[in-house]
Protein backbone atom coordinates (compact mmCIF):
# COMPACT_ATOMS: atom_id res chain seq x y z
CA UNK A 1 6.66 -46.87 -1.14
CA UNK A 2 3.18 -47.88 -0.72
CA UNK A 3 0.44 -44.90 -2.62
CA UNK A 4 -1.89 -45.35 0.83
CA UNK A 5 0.81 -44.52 3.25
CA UNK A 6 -0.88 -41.18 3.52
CA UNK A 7 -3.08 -42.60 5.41
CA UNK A 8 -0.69 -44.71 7.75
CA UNK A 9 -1.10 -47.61 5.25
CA UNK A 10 1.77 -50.03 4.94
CA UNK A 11 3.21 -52.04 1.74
CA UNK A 12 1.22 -54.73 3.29
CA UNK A 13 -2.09 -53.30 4.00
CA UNK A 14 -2.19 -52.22 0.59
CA UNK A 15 -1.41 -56.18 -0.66
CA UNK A 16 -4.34 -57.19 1.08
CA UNK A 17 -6.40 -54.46 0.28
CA UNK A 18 -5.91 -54.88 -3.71
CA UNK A 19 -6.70 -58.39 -2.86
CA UNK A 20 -9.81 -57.72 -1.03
CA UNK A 21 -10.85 -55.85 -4.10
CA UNK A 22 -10.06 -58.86 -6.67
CA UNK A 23 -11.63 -61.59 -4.29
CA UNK A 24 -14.43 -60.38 -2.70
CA UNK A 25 -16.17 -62.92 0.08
CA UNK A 26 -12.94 -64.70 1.30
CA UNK A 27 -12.57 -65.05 4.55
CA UNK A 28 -9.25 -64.15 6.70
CA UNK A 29 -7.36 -67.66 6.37
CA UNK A 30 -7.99 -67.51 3.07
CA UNK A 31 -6.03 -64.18 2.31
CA UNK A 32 -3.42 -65.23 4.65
CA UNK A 33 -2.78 -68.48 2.09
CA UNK A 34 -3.12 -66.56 -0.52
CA UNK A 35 -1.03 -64.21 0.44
CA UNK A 36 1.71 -66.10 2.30
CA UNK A 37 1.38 -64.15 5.34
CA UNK A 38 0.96 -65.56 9.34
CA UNK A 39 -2.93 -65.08 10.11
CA UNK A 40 -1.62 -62.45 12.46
CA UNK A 41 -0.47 -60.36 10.33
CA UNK A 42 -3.31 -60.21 8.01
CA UNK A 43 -5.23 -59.10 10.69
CA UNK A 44 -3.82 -56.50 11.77
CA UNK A 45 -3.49 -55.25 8.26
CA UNK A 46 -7.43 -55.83 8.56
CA UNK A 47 -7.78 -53.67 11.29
CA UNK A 48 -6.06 -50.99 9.33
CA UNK A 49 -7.97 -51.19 6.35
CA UNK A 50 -11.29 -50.83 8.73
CA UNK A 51 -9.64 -47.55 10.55
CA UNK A 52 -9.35 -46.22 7.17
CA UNK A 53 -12.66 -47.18 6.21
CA UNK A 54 -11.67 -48.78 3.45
CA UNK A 55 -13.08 -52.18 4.53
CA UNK A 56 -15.74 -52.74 5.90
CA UNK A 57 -16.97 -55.69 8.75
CA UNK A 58 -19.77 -57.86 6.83
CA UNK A 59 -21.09 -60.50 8.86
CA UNK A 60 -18.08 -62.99 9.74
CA UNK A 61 -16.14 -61.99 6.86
CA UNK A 62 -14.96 -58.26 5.36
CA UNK A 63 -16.03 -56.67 2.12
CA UNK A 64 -13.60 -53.53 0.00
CA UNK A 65 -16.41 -50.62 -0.91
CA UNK A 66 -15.87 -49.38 -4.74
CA UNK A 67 -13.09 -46.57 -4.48
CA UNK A 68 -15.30 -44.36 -6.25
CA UNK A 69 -16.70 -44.03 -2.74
CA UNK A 70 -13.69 -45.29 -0.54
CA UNK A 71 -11.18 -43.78 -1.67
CA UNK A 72 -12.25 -40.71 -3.83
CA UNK A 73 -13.90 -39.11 -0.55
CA UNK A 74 -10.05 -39.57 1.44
CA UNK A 75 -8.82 -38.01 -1.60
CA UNK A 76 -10.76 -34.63 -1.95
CA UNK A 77 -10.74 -34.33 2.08
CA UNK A 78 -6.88 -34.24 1.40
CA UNK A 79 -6.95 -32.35 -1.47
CA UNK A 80 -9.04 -30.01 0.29
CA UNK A 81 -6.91 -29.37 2.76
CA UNK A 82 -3.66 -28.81 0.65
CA UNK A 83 -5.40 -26.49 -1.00
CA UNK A 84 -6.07 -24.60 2.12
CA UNK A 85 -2.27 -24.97 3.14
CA UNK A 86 -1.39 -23.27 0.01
CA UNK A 87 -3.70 -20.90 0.42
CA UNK A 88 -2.33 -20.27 4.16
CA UNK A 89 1.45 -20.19 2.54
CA UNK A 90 0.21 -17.82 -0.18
CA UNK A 91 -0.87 -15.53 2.80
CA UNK A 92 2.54 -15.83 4.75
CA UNK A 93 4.57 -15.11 1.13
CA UNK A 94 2.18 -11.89 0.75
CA UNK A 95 2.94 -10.68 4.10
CA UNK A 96 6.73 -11.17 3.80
CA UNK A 97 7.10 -7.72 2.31
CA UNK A 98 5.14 -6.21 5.38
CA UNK A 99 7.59 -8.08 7.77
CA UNK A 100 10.77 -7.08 6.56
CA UNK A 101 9.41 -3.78 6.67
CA UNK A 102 8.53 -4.20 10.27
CA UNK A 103 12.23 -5.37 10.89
CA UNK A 104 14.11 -2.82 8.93
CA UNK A 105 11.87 -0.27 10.41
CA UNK A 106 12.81 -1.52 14.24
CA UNK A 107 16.26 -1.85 13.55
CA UNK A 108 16.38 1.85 12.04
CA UNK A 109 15.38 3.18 15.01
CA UNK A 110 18.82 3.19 16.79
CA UNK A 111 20.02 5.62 14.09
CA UNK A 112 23.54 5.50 15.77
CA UNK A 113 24.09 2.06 14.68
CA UNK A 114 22.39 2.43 10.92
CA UNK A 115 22.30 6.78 10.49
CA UNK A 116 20.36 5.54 7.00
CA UNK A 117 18.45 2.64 5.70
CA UNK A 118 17.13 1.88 2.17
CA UNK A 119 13.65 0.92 2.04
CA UNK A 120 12.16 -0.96 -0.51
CA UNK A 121 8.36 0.51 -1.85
CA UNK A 122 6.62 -2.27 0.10
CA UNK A 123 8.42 -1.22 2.91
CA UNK A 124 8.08 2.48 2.47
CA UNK A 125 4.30 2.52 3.32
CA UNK A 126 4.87 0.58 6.60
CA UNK A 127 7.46 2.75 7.62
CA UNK A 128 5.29 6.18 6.81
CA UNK A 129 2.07 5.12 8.84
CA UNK A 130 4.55 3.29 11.49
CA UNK A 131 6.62 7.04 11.55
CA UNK A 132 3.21 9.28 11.38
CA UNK A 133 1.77 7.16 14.57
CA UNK A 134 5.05 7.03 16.73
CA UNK A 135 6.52 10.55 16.19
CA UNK A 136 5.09 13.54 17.70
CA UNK A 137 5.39 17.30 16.25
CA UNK A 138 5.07 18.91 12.62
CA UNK A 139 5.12 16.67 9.76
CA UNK A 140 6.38 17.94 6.18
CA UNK A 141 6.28 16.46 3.17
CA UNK A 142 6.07 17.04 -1.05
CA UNK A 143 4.15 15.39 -3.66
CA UNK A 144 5.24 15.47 -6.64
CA UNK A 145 3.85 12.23 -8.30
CA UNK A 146 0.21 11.85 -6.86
CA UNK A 147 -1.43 8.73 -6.70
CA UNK A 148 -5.27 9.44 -5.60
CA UNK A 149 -5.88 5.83 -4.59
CA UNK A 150 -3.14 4.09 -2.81
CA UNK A 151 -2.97 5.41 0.97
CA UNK A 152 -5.25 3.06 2.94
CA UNK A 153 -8.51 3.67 5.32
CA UNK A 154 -7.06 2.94 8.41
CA UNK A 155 -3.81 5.44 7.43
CA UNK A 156 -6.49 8.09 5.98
CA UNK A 157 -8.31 7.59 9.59
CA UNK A 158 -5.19 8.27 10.96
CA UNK A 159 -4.48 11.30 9.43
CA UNK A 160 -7.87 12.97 9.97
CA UNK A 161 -7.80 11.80 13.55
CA UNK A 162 -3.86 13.83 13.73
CA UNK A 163 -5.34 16.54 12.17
CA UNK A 164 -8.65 16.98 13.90
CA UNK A 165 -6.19 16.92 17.17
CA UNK A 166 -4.61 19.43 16.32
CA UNK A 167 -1.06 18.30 14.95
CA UNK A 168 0.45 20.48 12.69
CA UNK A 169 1.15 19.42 8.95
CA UNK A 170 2.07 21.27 5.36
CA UNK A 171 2.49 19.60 2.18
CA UNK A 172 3.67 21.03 -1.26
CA UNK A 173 1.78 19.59 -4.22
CA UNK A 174 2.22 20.14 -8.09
CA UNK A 175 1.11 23.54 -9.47
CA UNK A 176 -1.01 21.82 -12.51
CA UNK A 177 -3.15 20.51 -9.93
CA UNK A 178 -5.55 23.30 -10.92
CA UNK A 179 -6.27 21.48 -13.99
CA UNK A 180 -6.87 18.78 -13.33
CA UNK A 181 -10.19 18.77 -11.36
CA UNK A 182 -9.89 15.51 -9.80
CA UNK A 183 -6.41 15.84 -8.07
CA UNK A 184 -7.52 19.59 -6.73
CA UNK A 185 -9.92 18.32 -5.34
CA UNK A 186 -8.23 15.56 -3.55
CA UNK A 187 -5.94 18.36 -2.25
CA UNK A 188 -9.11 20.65 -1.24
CA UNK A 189 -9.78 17.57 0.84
CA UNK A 190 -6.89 17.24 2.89
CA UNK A 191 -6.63 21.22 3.28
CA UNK A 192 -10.23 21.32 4.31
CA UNK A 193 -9.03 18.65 6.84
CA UNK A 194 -6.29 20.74 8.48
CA UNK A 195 -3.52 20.50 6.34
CA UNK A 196 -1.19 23.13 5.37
CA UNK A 197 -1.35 23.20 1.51
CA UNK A 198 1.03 25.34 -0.93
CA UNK A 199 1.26 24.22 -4.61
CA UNK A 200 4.66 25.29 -6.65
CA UNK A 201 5.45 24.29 -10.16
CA UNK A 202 8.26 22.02 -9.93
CA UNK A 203 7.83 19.78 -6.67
CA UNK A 204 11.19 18.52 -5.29
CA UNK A 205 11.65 14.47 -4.91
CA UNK A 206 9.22 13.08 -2.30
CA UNK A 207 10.44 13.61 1.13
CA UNK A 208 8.93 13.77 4.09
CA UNK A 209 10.09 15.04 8.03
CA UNK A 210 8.21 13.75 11.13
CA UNK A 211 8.61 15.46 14.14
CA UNK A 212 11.92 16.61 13.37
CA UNK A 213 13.16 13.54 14.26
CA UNK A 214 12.96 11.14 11.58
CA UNK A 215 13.01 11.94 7.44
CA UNK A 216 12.11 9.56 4.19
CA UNK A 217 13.58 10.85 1.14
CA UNK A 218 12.91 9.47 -2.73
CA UNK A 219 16.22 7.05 -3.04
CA UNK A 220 16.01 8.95 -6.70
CA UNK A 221 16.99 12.83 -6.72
CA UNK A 222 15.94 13.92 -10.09
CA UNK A 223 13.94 12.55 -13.30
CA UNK A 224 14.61 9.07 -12.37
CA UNK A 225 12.23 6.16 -11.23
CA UNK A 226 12.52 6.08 -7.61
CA UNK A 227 12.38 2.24 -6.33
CA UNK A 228 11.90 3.18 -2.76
CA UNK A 229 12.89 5.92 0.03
CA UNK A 230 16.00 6.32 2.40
CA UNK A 231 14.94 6.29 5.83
CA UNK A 232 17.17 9.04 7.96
CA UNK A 233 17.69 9.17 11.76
CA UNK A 234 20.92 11.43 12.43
CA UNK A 235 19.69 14.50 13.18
CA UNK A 236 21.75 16.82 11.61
CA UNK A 237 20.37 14.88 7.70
CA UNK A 238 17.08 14.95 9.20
CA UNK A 239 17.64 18.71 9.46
CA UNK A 240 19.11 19.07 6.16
CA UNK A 241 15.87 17.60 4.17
CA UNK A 242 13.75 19.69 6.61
CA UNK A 243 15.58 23.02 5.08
CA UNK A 244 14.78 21.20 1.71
CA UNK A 245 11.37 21.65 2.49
CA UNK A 246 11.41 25.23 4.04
CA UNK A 247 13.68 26.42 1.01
CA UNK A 248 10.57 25.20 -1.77
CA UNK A 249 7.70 26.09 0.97
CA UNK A 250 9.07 29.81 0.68
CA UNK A 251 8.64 30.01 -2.91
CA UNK A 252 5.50 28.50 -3.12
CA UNK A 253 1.76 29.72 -3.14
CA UNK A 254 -0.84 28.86 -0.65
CA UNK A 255 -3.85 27.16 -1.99
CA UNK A 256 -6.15 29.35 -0.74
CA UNK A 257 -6.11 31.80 -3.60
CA UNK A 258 -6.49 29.21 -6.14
CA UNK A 259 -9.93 28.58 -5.13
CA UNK A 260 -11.14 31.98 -6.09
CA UNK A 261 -14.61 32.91 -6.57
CA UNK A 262 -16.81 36.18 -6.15
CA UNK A 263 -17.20 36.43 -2.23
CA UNK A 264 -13.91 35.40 -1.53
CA UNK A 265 -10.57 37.50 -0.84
CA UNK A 266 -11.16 40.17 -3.28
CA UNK A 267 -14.16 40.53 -5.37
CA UNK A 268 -12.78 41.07 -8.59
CA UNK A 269 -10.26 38.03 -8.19
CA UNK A 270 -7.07 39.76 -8.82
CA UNK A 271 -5.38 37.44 -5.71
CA UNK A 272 -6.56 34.67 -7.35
CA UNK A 273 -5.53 35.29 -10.29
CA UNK A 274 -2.06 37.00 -9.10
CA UNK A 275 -1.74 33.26 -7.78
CA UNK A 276 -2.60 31.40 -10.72
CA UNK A 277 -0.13 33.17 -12.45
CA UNK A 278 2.66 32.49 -10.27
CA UNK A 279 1.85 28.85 -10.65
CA UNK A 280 1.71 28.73 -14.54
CA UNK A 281 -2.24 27.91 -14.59
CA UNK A 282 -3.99 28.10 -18.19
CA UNK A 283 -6.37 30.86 -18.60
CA UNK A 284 -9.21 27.88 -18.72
CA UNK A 285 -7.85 26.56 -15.45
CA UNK A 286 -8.16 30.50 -13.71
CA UNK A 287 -11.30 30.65 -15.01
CA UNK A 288 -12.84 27.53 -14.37
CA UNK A 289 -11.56 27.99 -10.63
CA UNK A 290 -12.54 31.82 -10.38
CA UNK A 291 -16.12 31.15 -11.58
CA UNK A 292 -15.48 33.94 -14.35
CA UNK A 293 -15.72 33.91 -18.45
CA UNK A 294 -12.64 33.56 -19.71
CA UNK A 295 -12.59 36.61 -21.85
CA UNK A 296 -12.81 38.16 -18.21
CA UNK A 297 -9.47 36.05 -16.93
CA UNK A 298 -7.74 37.35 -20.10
CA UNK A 299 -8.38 41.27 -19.71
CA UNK A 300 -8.15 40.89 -15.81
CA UNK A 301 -4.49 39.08 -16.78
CA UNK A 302 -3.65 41.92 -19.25
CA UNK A 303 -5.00 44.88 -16.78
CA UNK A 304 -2.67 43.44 -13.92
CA UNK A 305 0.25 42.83 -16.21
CA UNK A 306 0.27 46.29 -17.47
CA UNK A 307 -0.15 47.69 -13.37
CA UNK A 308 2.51 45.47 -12.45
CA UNK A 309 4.96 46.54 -15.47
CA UNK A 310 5.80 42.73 -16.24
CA UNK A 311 6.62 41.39 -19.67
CA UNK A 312 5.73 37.52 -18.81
CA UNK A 313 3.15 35.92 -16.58
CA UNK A 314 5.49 34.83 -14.43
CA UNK A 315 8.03 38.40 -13.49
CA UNK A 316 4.08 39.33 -12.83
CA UNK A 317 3.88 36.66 -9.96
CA UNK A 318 7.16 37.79 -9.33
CA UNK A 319 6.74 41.32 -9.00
CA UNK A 320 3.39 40.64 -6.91
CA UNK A 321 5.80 38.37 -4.24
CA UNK A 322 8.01 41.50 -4.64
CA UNK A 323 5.36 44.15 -3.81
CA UNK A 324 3.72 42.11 -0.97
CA UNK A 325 0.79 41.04 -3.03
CA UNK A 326 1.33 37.40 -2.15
């Protein structure tokens, strides 16, 4: 196979154009002797050389250019263009992930034929911002693992635009939130943006409802790395994960409290701190959030421990829930 065919170059053309390079000057007839071939077809193998401007007309006769500025140029133009092939294919093989989400999220919408369907995590953040735009109601969901950086602008848009109109969310976060300054305050934000917020110490598996109509849970109940989420459409599993929710939402404690501060719900802090209590916070952690020394957190702790006739930190949340202090 001739090395110029990419160029529509046959075994032929290439003959004549090596010897146009070794005998520069002849004329036509003179290749055609040389190179046993009718007259004909040595021009037309001419003419093909010129196309590819590789040969150039000189007078009566044709002349071969040096490659380095023949051929080289031909070269880079294709190499150029592989180059953006590949970088066109390296696109497509980036998006596949994003398609077969697409597709397993349109074919899990007749839940009749496919009541679950395992998503992959690729998949699993098509399928949320797919679910949060085309379902309409109340929209649960926990948190346990939180990663501050990974939802995207356009779904973050999307959320603040749901909120601002009004639709109704609540999410259940982690508990040691509180110290870690960072995450609270990446769960002030969304609260300050509408959303329901309750922290609890041990956060089930993610899971999240939307509408009522449609539920992701973690495809890993327990300690275990989860790989990706099951997508659920019957209604009566939808309404099984939704009492998941309700059953840890009733246990756990409303943000609000947490934030504390003189001004706020009481002035000596006592719901605040009945709150940080319930949710295991460090005596730094109350008072860092309560604005208050923490020799102050630690008698305030004692003082309401003693009223409240509890042995542990936690029967003192407890008792608080059971009084109607919470």
């Amino acid at each position: 196979m001739p090395v110029l065919d990419l160029w529509g170059l046959d075994e032929q053309a290439e003959a004549l154009y090596r010897a146009l390079l070794r005998n520069p000057g002849q004329p036509p007839t003179w290749f055609a002797t040389h190179l046993e071939r009718p007259e004909a077809d040595v021009a037309r193998s001419l003419a093909q050389l010129v196309e590819a401007h590789l040969v150039e007309v000189v007078d009566d006769g044709f002349t071969a250019g040096p490659p380095a500025t023949t051929l080289y140029p031909l070269v880079n133009a294709e190499l150029a263009e592989l180059d953006g092939r590949r970088a066109r294919l390296d696109a497509v093989r980036a998006s596949l992930a994003s398609f077969a989400a697409d597709h397993v999220v349109g074919r899990s919408r007749n839940w009749a034929a496919a009541p679950f369907e395992l998503l992959s995590a690729a998949e699993s953040f098509v399928a949320v911002e797919d679910l949060q735009r085309s379902t309409r109601g109340e929209v649960v969901s926990t948190h346990p693992v939180m990663h501050l950086d990974v939802d995207s602008a356009p779904y973050t848009e999307l959320l603040q635009r749901q909120l601002a109109a009004g639709r109704p969310m609540r999410a259940l976060y982690p508990s040691d939130v509180v110290e870690d300054e960072r995450r609270l305050a990446y769960v002030r934000r969304w609260a300050a943006a509408g959303e329901q917020v309750r922290l609890i110490p041990q956060v089930p598996p993610a899971l999240a409802v939307f509408g009522g109509e449609v539920a992701l849970v973690s495809s890993s109940w327990g300690d275990g790395p989860a790989d990706g989420r099951i997508l659920l459409r019957a209604p009566a599993l939808v309404a099984m994960v939704n009492e998941v929710f309700q059953h840890y939402w009733n246990r756990a404690v409303p943000l609000r409290g947490v934030a504390g501060g003189p001004g706020q719900e009481d002035a000596d802090g006592q719901q605040g701190i009945l709150e940080a209590l319930m949710l295991g916070a460090k005596d730094e952690a109350i008072a860092r959030q309560l604005g208050v020394s923490l020799r102050t957190v630690r008698r305030r702790v004692a003082d309401l421990m003693a009223d409240l006739g509890a042995t542990s930190r936690f029967q003192a949340g407890m008792e608080a829930v059971r009084r109607g202090l919470l």
